[in-house]
PDB file of N, CA and C in Angstrom:
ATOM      1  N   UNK A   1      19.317  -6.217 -13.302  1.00  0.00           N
ATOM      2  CA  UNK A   1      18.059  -5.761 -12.746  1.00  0.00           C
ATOM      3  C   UNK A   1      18.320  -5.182 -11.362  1.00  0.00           C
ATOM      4  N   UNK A   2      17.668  -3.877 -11.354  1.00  0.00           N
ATOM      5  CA  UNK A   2      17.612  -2.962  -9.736  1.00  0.00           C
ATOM      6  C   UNK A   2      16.647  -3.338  -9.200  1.00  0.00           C
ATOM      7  N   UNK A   3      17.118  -3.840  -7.558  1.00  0.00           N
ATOM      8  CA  UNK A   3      15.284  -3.850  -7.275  1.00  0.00           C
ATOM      9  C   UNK A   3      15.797  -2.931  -5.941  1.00  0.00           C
ATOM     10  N   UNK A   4      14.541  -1.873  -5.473  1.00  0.00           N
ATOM     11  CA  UNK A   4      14.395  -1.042  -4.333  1.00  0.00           C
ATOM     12  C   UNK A   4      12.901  -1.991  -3.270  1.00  0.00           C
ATOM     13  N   UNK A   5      13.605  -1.918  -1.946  1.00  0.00           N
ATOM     14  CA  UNK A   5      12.154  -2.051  -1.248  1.00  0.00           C
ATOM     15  C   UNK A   5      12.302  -1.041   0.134  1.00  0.00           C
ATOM     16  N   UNK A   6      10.825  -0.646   0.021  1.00  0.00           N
ATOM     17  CA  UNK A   6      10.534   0.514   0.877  1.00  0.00           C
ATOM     18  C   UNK A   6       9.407  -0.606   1.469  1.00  0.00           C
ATOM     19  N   UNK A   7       9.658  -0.301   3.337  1.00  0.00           N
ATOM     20  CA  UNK A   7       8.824  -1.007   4.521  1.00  0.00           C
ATOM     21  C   UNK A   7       8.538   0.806   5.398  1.00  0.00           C
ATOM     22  N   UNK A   8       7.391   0.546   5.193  1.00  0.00           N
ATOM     23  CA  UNK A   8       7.179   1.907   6.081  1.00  0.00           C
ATOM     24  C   UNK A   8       5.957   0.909   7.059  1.00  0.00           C
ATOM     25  N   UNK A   9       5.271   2.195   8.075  1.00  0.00           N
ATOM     26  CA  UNK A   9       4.518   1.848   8.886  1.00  0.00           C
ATOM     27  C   UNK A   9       3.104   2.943   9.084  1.00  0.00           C
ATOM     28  N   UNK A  10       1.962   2.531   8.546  1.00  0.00           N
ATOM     29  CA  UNK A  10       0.768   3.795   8.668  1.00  0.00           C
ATOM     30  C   UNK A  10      -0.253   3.765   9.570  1.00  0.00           C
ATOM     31  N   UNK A  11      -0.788   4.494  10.452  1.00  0.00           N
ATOM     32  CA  UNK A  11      -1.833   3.863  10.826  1.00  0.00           C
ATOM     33  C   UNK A  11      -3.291   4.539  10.465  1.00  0.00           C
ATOM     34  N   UNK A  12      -4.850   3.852  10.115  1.00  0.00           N
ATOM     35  CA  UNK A  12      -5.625   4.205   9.348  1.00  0.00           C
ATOM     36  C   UNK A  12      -6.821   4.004   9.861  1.00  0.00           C
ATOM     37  N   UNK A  13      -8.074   4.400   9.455  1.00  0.00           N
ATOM     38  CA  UNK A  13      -9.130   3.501  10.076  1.00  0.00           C
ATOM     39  C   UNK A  13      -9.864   3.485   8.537  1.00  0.00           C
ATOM     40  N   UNK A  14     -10.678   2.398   8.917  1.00  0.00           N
ATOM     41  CA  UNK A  14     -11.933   2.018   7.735  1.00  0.00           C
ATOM     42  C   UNK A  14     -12.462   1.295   8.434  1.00  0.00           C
ATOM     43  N   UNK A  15     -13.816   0.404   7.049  1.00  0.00           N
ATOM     44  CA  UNK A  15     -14.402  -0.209   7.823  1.00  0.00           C
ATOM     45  C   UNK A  15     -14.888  -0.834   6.066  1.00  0.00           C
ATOM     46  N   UNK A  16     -15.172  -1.784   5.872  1.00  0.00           N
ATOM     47  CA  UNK A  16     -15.301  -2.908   4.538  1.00  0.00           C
ATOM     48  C   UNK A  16     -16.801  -2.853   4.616  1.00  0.00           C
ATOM     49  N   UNK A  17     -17.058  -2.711   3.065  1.00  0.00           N
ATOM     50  CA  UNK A  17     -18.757  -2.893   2.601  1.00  0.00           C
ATOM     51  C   UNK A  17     -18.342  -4.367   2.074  1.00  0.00           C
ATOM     52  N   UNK A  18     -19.167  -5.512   2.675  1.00  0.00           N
ATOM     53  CA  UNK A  18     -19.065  -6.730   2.583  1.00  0.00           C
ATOM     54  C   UNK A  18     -20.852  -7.288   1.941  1.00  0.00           C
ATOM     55  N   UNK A  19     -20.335  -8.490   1.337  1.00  0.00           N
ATOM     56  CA  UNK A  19     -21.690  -9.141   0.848  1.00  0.00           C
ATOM     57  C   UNK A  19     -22.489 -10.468   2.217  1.00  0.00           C
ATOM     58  N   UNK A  20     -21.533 -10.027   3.199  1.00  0.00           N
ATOM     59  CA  UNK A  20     -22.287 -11.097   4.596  1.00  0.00           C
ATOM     60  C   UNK A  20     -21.611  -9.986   5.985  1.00  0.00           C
ATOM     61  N   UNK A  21     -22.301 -10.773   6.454  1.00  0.00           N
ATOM     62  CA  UNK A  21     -22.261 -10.408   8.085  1.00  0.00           C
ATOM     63  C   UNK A  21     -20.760 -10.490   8.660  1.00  0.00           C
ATOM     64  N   UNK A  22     -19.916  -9.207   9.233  1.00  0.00           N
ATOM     65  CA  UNK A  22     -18.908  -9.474   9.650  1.00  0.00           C
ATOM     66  C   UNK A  22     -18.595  -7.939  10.410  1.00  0.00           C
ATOM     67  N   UNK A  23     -17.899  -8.426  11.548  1.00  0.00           N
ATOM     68  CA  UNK A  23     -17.135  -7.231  12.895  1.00  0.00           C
ATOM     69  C   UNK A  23     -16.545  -6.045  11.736  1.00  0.00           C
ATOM     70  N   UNK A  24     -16.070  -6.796  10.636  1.00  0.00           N
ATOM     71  CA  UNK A  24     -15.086  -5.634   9.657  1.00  0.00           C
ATOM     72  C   UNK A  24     -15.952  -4.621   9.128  1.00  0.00           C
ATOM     73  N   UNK A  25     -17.675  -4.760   8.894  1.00  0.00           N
ATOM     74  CA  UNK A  25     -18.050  -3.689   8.323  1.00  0.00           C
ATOM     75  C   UNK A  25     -18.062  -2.486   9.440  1.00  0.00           C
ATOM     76  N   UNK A  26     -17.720  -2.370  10.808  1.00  0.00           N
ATOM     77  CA  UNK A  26     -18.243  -1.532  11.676  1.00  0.00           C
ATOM     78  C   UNK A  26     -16.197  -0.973  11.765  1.00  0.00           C
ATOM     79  N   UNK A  27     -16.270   1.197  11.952  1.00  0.00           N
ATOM     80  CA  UNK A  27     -15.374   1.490  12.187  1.00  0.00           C
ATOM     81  C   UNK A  27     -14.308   0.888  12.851  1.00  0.00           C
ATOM     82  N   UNK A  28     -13.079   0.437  12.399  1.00  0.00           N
ATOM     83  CA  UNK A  28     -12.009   0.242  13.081  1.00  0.00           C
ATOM     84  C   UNK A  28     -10.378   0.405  12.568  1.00  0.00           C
ATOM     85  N   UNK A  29      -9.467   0.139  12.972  1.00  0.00           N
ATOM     86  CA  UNK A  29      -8.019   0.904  12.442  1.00  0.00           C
ATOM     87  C   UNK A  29      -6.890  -0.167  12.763  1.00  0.00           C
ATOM     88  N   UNK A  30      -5.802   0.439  12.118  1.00  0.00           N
ATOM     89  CA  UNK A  30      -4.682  -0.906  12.097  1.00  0.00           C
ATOM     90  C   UNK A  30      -3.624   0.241  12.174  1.00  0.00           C
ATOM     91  N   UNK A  31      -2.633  -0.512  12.722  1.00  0.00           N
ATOM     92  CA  UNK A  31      -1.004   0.452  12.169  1.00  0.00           C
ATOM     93  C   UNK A  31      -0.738  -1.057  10.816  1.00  0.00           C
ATOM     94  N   UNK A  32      -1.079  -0.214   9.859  1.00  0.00           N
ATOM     95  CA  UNK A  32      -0.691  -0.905   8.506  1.00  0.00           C
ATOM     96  C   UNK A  32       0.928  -1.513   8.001  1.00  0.00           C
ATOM     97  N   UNK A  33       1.866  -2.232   8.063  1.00  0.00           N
ATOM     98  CA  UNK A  33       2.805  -2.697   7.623  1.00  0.00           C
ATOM     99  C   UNK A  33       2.813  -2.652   6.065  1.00  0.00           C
ATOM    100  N   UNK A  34       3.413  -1.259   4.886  1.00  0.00           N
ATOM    101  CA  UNK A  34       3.272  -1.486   3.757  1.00  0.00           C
ATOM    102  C   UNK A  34       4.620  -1.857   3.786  1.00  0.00           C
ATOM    103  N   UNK A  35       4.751  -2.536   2.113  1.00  0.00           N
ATOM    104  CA  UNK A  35       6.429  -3.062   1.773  1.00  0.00           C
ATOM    105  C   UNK A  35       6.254  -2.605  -0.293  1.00  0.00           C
ATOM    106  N   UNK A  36       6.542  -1.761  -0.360  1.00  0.00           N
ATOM    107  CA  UNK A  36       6.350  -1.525  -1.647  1.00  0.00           C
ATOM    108  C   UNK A  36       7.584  -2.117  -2.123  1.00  0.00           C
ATOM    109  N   UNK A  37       7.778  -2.812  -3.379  1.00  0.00           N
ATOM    110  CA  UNK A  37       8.770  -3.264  -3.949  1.00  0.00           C
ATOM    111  C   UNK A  37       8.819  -2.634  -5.348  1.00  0.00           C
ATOM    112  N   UNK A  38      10.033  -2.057  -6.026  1.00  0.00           N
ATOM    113  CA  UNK A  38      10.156  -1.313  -7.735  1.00  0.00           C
ATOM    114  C   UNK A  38      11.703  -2.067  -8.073  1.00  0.00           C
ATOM    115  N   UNK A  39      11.452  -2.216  -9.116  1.00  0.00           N
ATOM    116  CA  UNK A  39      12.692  -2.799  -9.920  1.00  0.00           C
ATOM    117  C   UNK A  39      12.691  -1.736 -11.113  1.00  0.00           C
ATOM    118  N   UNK A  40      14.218  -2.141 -12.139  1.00  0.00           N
ATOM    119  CA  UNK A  40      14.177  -1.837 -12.720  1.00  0.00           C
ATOM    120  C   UNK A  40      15.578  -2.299 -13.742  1.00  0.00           C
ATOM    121  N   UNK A  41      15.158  -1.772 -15.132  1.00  0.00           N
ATOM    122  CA  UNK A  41      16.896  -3.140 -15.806  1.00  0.00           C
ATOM    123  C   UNK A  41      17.811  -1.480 -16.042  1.00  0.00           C
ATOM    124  N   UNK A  42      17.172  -0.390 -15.575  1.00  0.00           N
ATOM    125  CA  UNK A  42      18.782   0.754 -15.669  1.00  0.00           C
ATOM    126  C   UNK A  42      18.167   1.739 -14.677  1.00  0.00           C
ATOM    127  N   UNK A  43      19.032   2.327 -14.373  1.00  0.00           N
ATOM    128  CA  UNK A  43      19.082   3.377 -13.065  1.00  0.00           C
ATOM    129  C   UNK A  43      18.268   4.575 -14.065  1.00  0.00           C
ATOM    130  N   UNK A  44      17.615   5.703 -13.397  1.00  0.00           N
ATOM    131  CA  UNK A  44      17.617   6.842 -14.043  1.00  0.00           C
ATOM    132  C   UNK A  44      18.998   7.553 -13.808  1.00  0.00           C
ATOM    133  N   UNK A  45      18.638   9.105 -14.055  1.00  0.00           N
ATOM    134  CA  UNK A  45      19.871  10.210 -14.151  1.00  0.00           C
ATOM    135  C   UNK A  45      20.280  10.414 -12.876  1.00  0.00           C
ATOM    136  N   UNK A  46      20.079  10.055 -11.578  1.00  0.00           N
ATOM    137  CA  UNK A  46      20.438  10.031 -10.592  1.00  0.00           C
ATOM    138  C   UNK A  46      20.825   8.802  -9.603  1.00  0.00           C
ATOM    139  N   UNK A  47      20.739   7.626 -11.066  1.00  0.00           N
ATOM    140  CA  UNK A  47      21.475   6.462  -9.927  1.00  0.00           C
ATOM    141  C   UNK A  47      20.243   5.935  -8.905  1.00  0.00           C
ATOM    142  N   UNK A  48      19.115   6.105  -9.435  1.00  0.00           N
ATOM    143  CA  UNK A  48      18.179   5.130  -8.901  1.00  0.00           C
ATOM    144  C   UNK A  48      17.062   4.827  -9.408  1.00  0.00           C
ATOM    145  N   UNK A  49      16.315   3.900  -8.827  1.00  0.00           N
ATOM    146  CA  UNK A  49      15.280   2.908  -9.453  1.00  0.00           C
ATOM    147  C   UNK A  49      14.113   4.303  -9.272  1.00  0.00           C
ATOM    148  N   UNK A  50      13.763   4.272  -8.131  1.00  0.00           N
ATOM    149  CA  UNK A  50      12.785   5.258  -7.812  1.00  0.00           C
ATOM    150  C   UNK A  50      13.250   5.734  -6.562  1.00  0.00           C
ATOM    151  N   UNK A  51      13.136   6.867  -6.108  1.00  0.00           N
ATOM    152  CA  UNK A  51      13.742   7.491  -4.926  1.00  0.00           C
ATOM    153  C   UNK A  51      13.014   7.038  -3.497  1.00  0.00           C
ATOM    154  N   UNK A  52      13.619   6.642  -2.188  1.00  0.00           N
ATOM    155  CA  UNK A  52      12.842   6.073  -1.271  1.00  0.00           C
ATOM    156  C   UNK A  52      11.515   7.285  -1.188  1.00  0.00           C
ATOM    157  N   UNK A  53      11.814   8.646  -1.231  1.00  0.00           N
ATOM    158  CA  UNK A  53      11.109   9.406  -0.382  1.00  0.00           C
ATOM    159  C   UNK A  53       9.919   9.562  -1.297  1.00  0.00           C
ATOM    160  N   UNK A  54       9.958   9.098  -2.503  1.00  0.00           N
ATOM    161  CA  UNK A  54       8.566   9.425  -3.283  1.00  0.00           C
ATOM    162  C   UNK A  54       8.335   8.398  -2.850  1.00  0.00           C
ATOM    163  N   UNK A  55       8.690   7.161  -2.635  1.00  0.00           N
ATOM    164  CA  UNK A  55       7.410   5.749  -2.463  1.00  0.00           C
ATOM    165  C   UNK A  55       6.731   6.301  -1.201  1.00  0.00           C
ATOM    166  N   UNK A  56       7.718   6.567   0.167  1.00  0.00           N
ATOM    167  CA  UNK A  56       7.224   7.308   1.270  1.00  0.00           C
ATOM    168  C   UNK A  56       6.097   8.391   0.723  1.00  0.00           C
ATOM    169  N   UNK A  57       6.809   9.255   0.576  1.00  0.00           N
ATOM    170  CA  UNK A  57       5.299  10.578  -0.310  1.00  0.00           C
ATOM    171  C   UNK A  57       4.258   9.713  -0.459  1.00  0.00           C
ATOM    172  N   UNK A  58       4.256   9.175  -1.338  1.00  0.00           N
ATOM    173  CA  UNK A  58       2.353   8.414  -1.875  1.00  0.00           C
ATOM    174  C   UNK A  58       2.158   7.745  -1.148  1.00  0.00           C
ATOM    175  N   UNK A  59       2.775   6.665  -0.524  1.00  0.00           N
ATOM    176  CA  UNK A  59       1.916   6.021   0.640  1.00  0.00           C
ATOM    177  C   UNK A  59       1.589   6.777   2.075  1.00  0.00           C
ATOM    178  N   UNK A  60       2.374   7.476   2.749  1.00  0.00           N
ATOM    179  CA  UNK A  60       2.145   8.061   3.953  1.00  0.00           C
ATOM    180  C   UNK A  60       1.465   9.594   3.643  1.00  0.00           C
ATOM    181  N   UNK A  61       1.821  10.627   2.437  1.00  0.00           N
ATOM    182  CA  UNK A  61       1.036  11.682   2.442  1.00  0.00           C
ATOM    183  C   UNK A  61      -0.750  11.151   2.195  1.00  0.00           C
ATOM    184  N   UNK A  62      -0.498  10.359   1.637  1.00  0.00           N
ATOM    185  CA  UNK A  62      -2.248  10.145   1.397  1.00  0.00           C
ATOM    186  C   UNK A  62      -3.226   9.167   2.313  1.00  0.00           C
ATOM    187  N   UNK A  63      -2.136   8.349   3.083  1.00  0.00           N
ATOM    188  CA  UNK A  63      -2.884   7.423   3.844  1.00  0.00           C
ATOM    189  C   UNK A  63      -2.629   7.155   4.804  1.00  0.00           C
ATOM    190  N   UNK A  64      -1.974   7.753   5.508  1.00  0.00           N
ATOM    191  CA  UNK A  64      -1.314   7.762   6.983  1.00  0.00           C
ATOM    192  C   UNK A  64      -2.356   9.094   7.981  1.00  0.00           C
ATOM    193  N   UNK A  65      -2.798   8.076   8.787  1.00  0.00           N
ATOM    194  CA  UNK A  65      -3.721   9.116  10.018  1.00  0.00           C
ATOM    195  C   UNK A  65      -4.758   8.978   9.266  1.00  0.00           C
ATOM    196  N   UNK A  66      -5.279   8.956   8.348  1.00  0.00           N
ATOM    197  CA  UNK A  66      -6.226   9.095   7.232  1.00  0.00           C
ATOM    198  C   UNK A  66      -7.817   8.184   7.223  1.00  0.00           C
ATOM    199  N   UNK A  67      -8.903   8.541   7.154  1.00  0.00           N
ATOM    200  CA  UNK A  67      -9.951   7.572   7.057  1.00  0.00           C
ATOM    201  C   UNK A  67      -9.976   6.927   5.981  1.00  0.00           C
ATOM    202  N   UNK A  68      -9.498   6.350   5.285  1.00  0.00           N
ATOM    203  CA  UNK A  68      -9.149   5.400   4.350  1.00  0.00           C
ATOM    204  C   UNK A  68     -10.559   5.374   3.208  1.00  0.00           C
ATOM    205  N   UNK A  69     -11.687   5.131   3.790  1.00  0.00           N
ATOM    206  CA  UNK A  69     -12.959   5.516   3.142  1.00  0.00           C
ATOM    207  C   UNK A  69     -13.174   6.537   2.309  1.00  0.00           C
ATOM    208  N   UNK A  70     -12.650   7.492   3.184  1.00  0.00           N
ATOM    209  CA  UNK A  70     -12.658   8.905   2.233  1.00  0.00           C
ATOM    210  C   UNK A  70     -11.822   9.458   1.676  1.00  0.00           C
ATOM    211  N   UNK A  71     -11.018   8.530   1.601  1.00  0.00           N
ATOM    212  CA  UNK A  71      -9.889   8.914   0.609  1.00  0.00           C
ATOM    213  C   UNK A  71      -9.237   8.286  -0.597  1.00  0.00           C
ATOM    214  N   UNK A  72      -9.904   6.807  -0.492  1.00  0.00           N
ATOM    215  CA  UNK A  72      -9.846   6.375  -1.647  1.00  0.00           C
ATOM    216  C   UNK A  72     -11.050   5.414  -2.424  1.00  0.00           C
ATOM    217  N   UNK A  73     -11.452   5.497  -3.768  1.00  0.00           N
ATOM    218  CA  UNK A  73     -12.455   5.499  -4.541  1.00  0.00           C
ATOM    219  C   UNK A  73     -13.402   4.048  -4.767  1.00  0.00           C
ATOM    220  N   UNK A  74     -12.292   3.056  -3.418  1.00  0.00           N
ATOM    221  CA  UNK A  74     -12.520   1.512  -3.743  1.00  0.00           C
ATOM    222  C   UNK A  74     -13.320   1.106  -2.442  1.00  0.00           C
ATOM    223  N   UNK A  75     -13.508   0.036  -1.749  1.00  0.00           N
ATOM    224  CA  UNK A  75     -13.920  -0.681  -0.672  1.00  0.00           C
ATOM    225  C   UNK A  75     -12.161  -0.975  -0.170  1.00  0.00           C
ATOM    226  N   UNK A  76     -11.863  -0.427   0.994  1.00  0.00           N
ATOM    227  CA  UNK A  76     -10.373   0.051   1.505  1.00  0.00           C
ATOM    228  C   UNK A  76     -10.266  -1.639   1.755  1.00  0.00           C
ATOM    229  N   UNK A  77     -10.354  -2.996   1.288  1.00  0.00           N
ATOM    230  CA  UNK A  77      -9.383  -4.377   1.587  1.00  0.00           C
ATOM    231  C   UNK A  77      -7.696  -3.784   0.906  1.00  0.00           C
ATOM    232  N   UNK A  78      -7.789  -4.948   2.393  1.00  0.00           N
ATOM    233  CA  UNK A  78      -6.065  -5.068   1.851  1.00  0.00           C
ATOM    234  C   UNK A  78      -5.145  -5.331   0.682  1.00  0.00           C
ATOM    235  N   UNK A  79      -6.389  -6.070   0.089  1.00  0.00           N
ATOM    236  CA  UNK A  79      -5.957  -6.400  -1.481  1.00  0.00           C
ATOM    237  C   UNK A  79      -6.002  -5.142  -2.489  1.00  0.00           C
ATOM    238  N   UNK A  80      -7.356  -4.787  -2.368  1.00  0.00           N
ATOM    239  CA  UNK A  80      -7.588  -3.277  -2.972  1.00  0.00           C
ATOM    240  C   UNK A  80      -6.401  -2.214  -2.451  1.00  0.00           C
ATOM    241  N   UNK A  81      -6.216  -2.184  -1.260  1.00  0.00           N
ATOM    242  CA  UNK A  81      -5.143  -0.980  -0.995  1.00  0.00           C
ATOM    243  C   UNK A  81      -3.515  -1.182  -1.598  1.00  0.00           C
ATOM    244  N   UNK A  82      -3.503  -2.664  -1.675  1.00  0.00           N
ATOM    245  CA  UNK A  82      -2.143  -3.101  -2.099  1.00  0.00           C
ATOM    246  C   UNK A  82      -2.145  -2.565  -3.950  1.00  0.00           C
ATOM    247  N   UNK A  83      -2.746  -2.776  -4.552  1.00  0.00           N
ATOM    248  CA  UNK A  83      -3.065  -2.967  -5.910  1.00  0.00           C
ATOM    249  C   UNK A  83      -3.196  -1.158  -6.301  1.00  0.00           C
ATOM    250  N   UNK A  84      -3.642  -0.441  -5.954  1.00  0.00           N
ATOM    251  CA  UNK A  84      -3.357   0.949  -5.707  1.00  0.00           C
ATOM    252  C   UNK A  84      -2.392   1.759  -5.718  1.00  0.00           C
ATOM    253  N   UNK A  85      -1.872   1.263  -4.473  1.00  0.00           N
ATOM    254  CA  UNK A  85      -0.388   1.367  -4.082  1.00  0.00           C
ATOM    255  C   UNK A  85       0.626   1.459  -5.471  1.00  0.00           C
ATOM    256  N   UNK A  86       0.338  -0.093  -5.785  1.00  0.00           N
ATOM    257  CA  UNK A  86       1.264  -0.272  -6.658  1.00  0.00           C
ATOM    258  C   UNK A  86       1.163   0.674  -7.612  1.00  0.00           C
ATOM    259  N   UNK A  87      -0.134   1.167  -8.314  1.00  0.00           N
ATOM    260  CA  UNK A  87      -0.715   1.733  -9.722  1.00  0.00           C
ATOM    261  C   UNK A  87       0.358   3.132  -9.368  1.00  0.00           C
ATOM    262  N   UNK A  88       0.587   3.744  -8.306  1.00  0.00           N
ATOM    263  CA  UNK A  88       0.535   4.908  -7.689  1.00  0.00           C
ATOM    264  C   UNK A  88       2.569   5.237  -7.922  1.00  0.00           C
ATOM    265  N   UNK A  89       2.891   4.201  -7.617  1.00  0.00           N
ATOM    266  CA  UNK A  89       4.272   3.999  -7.448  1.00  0.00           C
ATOM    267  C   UNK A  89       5.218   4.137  -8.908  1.00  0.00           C
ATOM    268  N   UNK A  90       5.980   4.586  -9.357  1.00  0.00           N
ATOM    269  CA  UNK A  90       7.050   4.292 -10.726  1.00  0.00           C
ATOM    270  C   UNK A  90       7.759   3.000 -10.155  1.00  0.00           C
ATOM    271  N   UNK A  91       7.874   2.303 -11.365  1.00  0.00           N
ATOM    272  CA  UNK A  91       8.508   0.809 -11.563  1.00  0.00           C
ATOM    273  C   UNK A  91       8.231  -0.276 -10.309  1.00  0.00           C
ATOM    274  N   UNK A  92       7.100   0.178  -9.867  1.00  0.00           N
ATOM    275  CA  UNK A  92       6.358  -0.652  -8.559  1.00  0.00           C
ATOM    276  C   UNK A  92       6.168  -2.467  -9.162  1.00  0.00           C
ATOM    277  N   UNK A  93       6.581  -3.430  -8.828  1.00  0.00           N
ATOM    278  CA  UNK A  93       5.693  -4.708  -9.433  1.00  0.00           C
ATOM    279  C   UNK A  93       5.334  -5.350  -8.327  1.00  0.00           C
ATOM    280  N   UNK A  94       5.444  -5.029  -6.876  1.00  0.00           N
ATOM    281  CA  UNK A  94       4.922  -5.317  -5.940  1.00  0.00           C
ATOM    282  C   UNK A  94       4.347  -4.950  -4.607  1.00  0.00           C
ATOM    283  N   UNK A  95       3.407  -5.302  -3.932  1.00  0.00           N
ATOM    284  CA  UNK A  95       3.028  -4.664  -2.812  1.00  0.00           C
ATOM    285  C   UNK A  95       2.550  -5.466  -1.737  1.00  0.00           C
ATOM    286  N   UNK A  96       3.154  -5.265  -0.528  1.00  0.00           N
ATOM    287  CA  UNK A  96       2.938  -6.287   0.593  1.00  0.00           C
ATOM    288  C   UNK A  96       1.882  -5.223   1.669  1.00  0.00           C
ATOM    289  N   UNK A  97       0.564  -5.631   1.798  1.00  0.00           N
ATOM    290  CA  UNK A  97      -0.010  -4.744   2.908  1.00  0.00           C
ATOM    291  C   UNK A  97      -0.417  -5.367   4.018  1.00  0.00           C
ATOM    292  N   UNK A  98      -0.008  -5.372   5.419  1.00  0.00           N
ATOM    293  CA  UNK A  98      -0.407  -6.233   6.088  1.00  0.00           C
ATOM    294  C   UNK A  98      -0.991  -5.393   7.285  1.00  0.00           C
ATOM    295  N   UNK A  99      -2.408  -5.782   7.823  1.00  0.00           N
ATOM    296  CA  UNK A  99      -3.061  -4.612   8.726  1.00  0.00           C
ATOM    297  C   UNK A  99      -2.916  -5.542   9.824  1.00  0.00           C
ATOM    298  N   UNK A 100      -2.456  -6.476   9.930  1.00  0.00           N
ATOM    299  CA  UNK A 100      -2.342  -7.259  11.739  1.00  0.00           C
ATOM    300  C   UNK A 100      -1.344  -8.175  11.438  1.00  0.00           C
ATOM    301  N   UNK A 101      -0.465  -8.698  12.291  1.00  0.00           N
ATOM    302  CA  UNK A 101      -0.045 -10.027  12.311  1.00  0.00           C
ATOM    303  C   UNK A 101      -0.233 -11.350  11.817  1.00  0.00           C
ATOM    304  N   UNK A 102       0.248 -11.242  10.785  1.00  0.00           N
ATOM    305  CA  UNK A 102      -0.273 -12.574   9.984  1.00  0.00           C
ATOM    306  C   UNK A 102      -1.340 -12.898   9.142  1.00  0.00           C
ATOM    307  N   UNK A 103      -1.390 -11.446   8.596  1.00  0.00           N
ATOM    308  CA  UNK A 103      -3.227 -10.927   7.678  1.00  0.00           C
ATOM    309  C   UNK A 103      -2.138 -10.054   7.025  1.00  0.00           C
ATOM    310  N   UNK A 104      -2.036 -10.719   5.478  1.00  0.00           N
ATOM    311  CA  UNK A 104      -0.904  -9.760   4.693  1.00  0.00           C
ATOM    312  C   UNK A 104      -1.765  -9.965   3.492  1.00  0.00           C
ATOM    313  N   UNK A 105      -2.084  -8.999   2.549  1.00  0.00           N
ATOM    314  CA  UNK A 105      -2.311  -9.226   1.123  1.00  0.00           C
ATOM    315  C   UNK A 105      -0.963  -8.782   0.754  1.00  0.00           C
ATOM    316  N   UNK A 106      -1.204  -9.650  -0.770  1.00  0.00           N
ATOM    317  CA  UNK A 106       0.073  -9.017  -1.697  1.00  0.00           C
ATOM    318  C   UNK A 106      -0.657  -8.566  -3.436  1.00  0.00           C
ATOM    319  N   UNK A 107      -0.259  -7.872  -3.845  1.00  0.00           N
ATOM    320  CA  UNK A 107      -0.742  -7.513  -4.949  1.00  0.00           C
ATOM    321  C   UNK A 107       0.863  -7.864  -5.968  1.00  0.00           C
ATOM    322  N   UNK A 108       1.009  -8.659  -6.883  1.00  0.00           N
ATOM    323  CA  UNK A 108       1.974  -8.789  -8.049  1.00  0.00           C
ATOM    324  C   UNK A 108       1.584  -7.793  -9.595  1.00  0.00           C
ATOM    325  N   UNK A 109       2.148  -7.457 -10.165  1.00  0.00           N
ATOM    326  CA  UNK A 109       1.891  -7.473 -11.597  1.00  0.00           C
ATOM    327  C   UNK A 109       2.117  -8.483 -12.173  1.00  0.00           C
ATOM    328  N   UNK A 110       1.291  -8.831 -13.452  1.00  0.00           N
ATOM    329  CA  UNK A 110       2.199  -9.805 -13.954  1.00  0.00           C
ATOM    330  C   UNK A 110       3.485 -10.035 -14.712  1.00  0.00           C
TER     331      UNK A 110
END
């Protein structure tokens, strides 16, 4: 088994449609810590799992600098953005998104 992990760094703004009262529904932004993780049990035709610069491509062309709201189709949590991520990625089974210090979702497949 191959496993690749890509740690990049984005920064974003949103703001969460919540079912109670909280600071998170009003505009604000993070430099995002993603960690995409892809495995795989054989290389493709070039000797890799998935290439670093496409995991880079989909996470930073679409969500880096980006209002996060308007760019993707969910309520932008960390859980939701992780789970995305992954859908977005070839041979992805994991995703670490963390928007502050010690506030990390992770999204698994099963």
């Amino acid at each position: 088994m191959y496993t690749v992990i890509k740690r990049m760094e984005i920064s974003a703004s949103h703001f969460l449609n919540l079912s109670y009262s909280s600071k998170c529904e009003q505009l604000h932004g993070h430099n995002w810590i993603i960690t995409v993780y892809c495995r795989s049990y054989e290389l493709d035709e070039n000797g890799m799992v998935v290439d670093f610069s496409h995991i880079k491509k989909v996470v930073k062309d679409q969500l880096d600098h980006k209002h996060l709201n308007d760019v993707l189709p969910f309520n932008p949590t960390a859980e939701n953005i992780a789970q995305w991520i992954c859908s977005q990625v070839s041979h992805c089974f994991k995703v670490e998104v963390s928007e502050s210090e010690g506030n990390t979702a992770i999204y698994e497949k099963d």
